[in-house]
C-alpha atoms as a PDB file:
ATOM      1  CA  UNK A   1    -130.402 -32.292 -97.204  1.00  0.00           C
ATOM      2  CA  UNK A   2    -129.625 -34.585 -94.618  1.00  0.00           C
ATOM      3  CA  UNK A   3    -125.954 -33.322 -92.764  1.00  0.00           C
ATOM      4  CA  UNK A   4    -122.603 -34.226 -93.660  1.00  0.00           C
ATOM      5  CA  UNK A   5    -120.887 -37.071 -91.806  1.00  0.00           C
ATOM      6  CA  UNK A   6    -116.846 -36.336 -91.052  1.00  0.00           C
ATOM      7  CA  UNK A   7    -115.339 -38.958 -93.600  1.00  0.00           C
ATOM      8  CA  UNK A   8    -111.585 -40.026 -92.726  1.00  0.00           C
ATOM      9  CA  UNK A   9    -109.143 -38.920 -94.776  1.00  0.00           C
ATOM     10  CA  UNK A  10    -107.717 -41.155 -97.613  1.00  0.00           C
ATOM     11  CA  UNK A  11    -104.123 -40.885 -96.458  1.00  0.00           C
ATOM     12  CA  UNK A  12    -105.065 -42.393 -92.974  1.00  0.00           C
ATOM     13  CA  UNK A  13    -106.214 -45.374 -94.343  1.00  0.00           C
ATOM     14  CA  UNK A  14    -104.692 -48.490 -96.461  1.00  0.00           C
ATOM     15  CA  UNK A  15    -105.482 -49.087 -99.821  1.00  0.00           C
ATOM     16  CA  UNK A  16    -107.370 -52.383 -99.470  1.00  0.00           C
ATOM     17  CA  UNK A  17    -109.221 -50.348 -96.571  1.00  0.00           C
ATOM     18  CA  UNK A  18    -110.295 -47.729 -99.152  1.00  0.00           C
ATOM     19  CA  UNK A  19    -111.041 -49.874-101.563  1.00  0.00           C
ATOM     20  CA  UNK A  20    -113.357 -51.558 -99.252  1.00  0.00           C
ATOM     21  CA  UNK A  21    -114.797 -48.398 -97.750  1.00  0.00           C
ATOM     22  CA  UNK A  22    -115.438 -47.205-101.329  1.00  0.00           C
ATOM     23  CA  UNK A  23    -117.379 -50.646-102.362  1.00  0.00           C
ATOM     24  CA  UNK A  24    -119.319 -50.185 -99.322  1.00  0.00           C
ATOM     25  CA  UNK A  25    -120.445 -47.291-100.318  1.00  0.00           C
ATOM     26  CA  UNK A  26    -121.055 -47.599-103.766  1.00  0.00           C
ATOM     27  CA  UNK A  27    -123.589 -50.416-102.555  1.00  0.00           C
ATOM     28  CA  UNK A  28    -124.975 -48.293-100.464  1.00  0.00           C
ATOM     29  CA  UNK A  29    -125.342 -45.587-102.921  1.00  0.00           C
ATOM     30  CA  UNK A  30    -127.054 -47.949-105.851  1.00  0.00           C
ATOM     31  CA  UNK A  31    -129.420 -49.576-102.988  1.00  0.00           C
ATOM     32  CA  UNK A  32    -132.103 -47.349-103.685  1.00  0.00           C
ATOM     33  CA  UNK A  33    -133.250 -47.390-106.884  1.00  0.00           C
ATOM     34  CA  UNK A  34    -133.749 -43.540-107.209  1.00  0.00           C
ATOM     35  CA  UNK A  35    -130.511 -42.508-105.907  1.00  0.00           C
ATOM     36  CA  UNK A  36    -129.192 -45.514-108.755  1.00  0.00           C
ATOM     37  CA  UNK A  37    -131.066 -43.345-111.082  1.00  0.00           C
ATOM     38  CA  UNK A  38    -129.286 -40.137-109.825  1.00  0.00           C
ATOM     39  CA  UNK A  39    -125.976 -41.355-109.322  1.00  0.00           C
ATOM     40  CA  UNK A  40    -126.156 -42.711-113.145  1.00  0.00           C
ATOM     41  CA  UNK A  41    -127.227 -38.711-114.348  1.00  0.00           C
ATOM     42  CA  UNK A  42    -124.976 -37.125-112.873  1.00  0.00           C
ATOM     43  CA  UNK A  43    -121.851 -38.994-113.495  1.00  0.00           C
ATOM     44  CA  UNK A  44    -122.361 -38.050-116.996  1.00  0.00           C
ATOM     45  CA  UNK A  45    -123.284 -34.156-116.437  1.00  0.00           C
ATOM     46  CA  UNK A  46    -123.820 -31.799-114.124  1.00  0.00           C
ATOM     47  CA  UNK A  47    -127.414 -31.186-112.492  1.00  0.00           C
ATOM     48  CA  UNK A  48    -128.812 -29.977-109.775  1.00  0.00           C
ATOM     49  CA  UNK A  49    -131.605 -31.736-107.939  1.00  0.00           C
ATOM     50  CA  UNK A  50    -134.721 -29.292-109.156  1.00  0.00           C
ATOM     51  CA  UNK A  51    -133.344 -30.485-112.503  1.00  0.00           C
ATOM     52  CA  UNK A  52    -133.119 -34.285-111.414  1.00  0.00           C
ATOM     53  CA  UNK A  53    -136.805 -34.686-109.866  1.00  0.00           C
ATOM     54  CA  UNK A  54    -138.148 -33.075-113.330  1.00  0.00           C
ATOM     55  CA  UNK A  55    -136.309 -35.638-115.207  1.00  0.00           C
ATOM     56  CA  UNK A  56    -137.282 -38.385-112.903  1.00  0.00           C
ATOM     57  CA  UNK A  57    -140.621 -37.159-112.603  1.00  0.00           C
ATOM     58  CA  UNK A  58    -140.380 -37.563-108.750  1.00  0.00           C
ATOM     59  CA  UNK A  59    -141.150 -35.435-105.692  1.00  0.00           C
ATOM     60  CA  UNK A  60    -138.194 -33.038-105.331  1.00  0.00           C
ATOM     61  CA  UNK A  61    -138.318 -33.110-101.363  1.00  0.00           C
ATOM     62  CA  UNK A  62    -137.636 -36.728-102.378  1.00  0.00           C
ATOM     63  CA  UNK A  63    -134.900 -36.115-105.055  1.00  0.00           C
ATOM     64  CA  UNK A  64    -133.162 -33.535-102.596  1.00  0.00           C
ATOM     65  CA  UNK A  65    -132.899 -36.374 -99.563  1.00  0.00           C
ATOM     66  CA  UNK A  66    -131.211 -38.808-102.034  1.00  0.00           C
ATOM     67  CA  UNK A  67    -128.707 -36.858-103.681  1.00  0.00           C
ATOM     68  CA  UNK A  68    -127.865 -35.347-100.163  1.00  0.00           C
ATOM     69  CA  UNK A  69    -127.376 -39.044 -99.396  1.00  0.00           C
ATOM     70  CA  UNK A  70    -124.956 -39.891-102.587  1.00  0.00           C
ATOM     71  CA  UNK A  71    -123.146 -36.438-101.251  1.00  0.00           C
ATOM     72  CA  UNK A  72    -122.701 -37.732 -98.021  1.00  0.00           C
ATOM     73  CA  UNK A  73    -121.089 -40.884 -98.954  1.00  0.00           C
ATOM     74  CA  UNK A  74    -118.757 -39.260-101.023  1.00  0.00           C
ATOM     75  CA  UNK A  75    -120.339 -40.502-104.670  1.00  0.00           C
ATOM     76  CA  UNK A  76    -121.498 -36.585-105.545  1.00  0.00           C
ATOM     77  CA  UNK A  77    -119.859 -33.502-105.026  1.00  0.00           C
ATOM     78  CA  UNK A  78    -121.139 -30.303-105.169  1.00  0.00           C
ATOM     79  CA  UNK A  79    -120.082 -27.968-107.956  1.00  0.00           C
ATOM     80  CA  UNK A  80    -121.580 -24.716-107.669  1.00  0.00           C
ATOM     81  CA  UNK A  81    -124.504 -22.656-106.449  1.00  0.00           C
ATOM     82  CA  UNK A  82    -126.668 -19.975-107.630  1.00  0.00           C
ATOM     83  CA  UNK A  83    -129.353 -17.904-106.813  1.00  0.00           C
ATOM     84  CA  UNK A  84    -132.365 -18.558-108.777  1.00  0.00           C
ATOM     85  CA  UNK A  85    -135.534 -16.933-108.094  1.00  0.00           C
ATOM     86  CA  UNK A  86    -135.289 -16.335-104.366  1.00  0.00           C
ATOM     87  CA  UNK A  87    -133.648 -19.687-103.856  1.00  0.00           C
ATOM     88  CA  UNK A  88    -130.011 -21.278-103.726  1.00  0.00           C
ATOM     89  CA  UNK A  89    -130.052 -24.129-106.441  1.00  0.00           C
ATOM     90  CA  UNK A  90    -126.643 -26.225-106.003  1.00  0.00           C
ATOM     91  CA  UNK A  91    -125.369 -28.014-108.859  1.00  0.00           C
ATOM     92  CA  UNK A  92    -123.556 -31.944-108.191  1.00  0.00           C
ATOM     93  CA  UNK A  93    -121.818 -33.997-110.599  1.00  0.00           C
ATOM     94  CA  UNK A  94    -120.792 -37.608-109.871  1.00  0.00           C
ATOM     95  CA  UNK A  95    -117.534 -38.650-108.908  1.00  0.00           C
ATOM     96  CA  UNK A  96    -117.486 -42.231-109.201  1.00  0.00           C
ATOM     97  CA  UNK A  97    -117.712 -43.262-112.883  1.00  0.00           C
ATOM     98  CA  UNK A  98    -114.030 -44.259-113.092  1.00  0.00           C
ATOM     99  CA  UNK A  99    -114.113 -46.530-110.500  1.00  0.00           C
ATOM    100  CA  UNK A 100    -117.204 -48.429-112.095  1.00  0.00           C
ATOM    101  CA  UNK A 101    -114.871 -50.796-113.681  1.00  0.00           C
ATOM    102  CA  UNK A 102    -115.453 -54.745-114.015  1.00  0.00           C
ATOM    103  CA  UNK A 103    -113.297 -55.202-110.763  1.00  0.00           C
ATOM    104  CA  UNK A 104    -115.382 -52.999-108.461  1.00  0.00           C
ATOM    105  CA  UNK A 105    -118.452 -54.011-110.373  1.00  0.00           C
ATOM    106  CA  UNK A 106    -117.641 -57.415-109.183  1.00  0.00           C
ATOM    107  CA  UNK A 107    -117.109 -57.068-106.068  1.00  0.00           C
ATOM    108  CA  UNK A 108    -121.068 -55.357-105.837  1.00  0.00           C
ATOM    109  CA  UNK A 109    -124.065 -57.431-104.587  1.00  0.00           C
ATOM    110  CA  UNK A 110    -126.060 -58.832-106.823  1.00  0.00           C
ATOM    111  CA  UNK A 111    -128.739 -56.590-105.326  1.00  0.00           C
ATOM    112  CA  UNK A 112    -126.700 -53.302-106.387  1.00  0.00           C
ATOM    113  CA  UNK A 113    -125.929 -54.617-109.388  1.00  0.00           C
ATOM    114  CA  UNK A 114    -129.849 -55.271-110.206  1.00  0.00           C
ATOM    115  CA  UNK A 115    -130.682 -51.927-109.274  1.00  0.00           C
ATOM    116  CA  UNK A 116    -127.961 -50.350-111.180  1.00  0.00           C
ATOM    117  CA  UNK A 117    -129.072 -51.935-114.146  1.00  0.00           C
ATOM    118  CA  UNK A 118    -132.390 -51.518-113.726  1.00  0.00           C
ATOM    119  CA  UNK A 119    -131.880 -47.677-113.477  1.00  0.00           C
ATOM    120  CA  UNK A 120    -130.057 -47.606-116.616  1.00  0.00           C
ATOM    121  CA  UNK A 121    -132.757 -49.502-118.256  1.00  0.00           C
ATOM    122  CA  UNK A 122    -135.118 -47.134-116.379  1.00  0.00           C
ATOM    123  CA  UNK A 123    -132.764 -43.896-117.768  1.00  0.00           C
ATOM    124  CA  UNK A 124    -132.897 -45.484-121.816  1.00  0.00           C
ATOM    125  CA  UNK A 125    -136.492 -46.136-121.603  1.00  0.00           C
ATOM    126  CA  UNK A 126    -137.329 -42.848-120.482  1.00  0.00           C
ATOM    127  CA  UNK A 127    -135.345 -40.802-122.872  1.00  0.00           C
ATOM    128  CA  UNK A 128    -136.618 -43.097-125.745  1.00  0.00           C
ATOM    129  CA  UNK A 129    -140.009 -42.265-124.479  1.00  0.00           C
ATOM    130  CA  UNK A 130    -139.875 -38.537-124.360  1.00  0.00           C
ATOM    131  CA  UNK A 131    -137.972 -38.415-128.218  1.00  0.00           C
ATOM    132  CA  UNK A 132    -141.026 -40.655-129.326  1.00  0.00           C
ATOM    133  CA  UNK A 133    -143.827 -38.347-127.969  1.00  0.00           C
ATOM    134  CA  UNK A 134    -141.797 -35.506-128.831  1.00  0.00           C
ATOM    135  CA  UNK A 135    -141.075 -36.347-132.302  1.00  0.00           C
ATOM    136  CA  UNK A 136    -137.620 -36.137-132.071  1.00  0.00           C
ATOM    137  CA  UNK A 137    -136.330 -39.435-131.904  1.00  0.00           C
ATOM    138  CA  UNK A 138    -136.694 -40.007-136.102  1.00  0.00           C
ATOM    139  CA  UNK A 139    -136.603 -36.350-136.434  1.00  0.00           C
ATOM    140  CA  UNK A 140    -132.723 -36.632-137.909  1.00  0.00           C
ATOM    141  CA  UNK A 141    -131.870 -39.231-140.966  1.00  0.00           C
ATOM    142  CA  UNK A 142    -128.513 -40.045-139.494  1.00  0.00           C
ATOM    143  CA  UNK A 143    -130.377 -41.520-135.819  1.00  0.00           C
ATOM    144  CA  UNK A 144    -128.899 -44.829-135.088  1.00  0.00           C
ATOM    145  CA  UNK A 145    -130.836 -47.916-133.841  1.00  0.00           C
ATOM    146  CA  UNK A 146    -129.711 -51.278-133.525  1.00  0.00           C
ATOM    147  CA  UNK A 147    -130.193 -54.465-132.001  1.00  0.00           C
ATOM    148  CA  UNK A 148    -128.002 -57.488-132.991  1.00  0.00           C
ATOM    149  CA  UNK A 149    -127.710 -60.499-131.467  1.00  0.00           C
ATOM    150  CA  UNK A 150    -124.494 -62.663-131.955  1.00  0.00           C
ATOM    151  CA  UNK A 151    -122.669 -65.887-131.256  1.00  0.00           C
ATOM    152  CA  UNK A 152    -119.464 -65.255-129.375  1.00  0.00           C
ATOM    153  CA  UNK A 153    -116.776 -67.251-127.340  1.00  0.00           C
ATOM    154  CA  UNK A 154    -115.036 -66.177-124.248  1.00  0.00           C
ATOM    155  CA  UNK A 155    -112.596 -63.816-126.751  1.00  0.00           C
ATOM    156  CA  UNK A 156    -115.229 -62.418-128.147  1.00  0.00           C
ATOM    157  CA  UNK A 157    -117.172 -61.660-125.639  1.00  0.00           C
ATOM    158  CA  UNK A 158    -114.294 -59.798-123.853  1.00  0.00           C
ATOM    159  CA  UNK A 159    -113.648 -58.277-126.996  1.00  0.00           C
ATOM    160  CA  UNK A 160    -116.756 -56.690-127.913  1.00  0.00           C
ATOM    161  CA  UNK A 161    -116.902 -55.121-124.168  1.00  0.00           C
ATOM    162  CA  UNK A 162    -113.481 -53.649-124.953  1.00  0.00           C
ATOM    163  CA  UNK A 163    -114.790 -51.698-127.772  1.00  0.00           C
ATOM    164  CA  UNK A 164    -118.075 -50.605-125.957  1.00  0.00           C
ATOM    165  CA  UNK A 165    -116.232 -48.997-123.325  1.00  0.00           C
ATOM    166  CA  UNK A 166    -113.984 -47.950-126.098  1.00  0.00           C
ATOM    167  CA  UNK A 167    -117.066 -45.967-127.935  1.00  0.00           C
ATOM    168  CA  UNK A 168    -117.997 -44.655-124.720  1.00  0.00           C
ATOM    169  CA  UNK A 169    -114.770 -42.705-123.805  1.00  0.00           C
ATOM    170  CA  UNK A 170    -114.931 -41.523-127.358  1.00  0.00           C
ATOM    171  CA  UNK A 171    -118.652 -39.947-127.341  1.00  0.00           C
ATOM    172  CA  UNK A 172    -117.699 -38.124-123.618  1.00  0.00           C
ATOM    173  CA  UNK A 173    -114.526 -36.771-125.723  1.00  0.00           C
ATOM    174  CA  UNK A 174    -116.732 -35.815-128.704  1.00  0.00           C
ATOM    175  CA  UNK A 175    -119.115 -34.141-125.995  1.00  0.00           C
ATOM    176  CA  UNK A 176    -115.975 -32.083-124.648  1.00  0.00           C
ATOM    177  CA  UNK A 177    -114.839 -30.655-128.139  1.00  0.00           C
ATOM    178  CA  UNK A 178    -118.691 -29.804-129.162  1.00  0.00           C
ATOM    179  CA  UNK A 179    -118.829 -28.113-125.699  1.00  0.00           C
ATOM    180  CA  UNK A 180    -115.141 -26.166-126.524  1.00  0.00           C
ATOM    181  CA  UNK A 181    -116.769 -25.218-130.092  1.00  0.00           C
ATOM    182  CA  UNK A 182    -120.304 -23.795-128.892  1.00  0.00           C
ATOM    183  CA  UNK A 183    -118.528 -22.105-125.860  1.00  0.00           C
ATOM    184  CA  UNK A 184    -116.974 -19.876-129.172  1.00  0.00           C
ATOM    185  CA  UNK A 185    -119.790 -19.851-131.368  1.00  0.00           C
ATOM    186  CA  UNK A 186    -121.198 -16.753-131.979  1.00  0.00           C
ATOM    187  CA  UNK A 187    -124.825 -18.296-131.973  1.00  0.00           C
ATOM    188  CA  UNK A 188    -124.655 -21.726-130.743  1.00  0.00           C
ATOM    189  CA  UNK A 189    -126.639 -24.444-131.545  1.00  0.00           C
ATOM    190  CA  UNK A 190    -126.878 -27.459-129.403  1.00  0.00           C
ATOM    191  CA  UNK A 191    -128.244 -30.847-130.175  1.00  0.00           C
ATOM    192  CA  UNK A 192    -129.531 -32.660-126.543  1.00  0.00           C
ATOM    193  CA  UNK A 193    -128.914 -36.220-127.600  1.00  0.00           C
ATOM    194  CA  UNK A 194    -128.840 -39.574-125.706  1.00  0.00           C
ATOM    195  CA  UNK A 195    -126.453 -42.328-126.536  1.00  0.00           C
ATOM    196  CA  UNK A 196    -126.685 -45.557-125.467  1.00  0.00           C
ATOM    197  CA  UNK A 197    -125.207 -48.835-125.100  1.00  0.00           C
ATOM    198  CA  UNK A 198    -125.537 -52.373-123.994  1.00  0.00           C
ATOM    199  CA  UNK A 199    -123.506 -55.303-124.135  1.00  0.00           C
ATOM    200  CA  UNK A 200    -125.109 -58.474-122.039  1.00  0.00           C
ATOM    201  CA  UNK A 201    -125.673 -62.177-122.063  1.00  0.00           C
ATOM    202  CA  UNK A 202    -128.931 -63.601-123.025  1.00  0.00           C
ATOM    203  CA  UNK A 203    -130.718 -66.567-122.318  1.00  0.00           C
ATOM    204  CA  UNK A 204    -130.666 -69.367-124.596  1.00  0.00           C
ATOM    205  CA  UNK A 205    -127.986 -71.577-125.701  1.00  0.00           C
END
């Protein structure tokens, strides 16, 4: 992985200075679309970067470089390490999720913003992919799938993104109690599920 710059310390600095430092490097971070992709994993779990190139399907010499990268700017940290056949595998999880409001999102390129949508996009279509040719996607009644286009006004509209974000705090809660409960189950069963949403204007009047 490439080496670690010295970053200055967050006391040294104003806030409008971090704030700006931190946009800076959130662009920088989402530039690329595969460190976009990365970023995006692992500020929902932890993962190390073996694990990330066989999700991705891409070169892990590749994968390696980029989440050294997101580490270096301070949008990864590193969790753990351990030895695994012969070789240190270190584990990152993302640290920047809370600060991927509407304000900061704002305040992103276009360009960043394209390619952190496109890696989402990227991210839903591969996981729908995989539960298709796996057979698991319809493999539980209970699956949801929906697609509903609606006529809203500026209420509305804020409205509805209220309650996505809403939904989406509540699933990462639901994910820590389920992790509480198998961590005491005697012979744990866990479902690997994806949940998605989206929320976005289309064209058309």
């Amino acid at each position: 992985m490439p080496p670690k710059k010295d970053r200055a310390k967050s006391s040294d600095q104003p806030s409008s200075e971090l704030y700006a430092g931190f946009n800076s490097r959130l662009a920088k971070a989402v530039g690329h679309p595969l460190r976009a992709r990365a970023l995006a994993i692992l500020n929902e779990r932890v993962a190390s970067p073996k694990e990330l190139h066989l999700e991705l399907d891409e070169p892990l010499g590749n994968v390696s470089y980029h989440v050294g990268v997101l580490e270096e700017l301070g949008c990864v940290e590193l969790v753990k390490a351990e030895q695994r056949r012969g070789a240190m595998e270190h584990f990152f999880r993302g640290v920047t999720r809370s600060f991927l409001n509407a304000e900061n999102w704002a305040s992103l390129s276009d360009d960043a913003k394209n390619g952190v949508s496109v890696a989402g996009l990227q991210m839903i279509n591969d996981a729908s992919k995989a539960a298709l040719e796996n057979e698991t996607f319809d493999s539980r009644d209970d699956r949801h799938l929906s697609c509903t286009p609606l006529n809203l006004d500026d209420q509305g509209w804020e409205d509805a993104m209220t309650l996505l974000s809403g939904a989406l705090d509540q699933v990462l809660e639901i994910q820590g109690e389920s992790a509480s409960r198998l961590a005491k189950a005697k012979d744990p069963k866990t479902i690997r599920a994806t949940i998605s949403l989206l929320g976005f204007e289309s064209p058309g009047g």
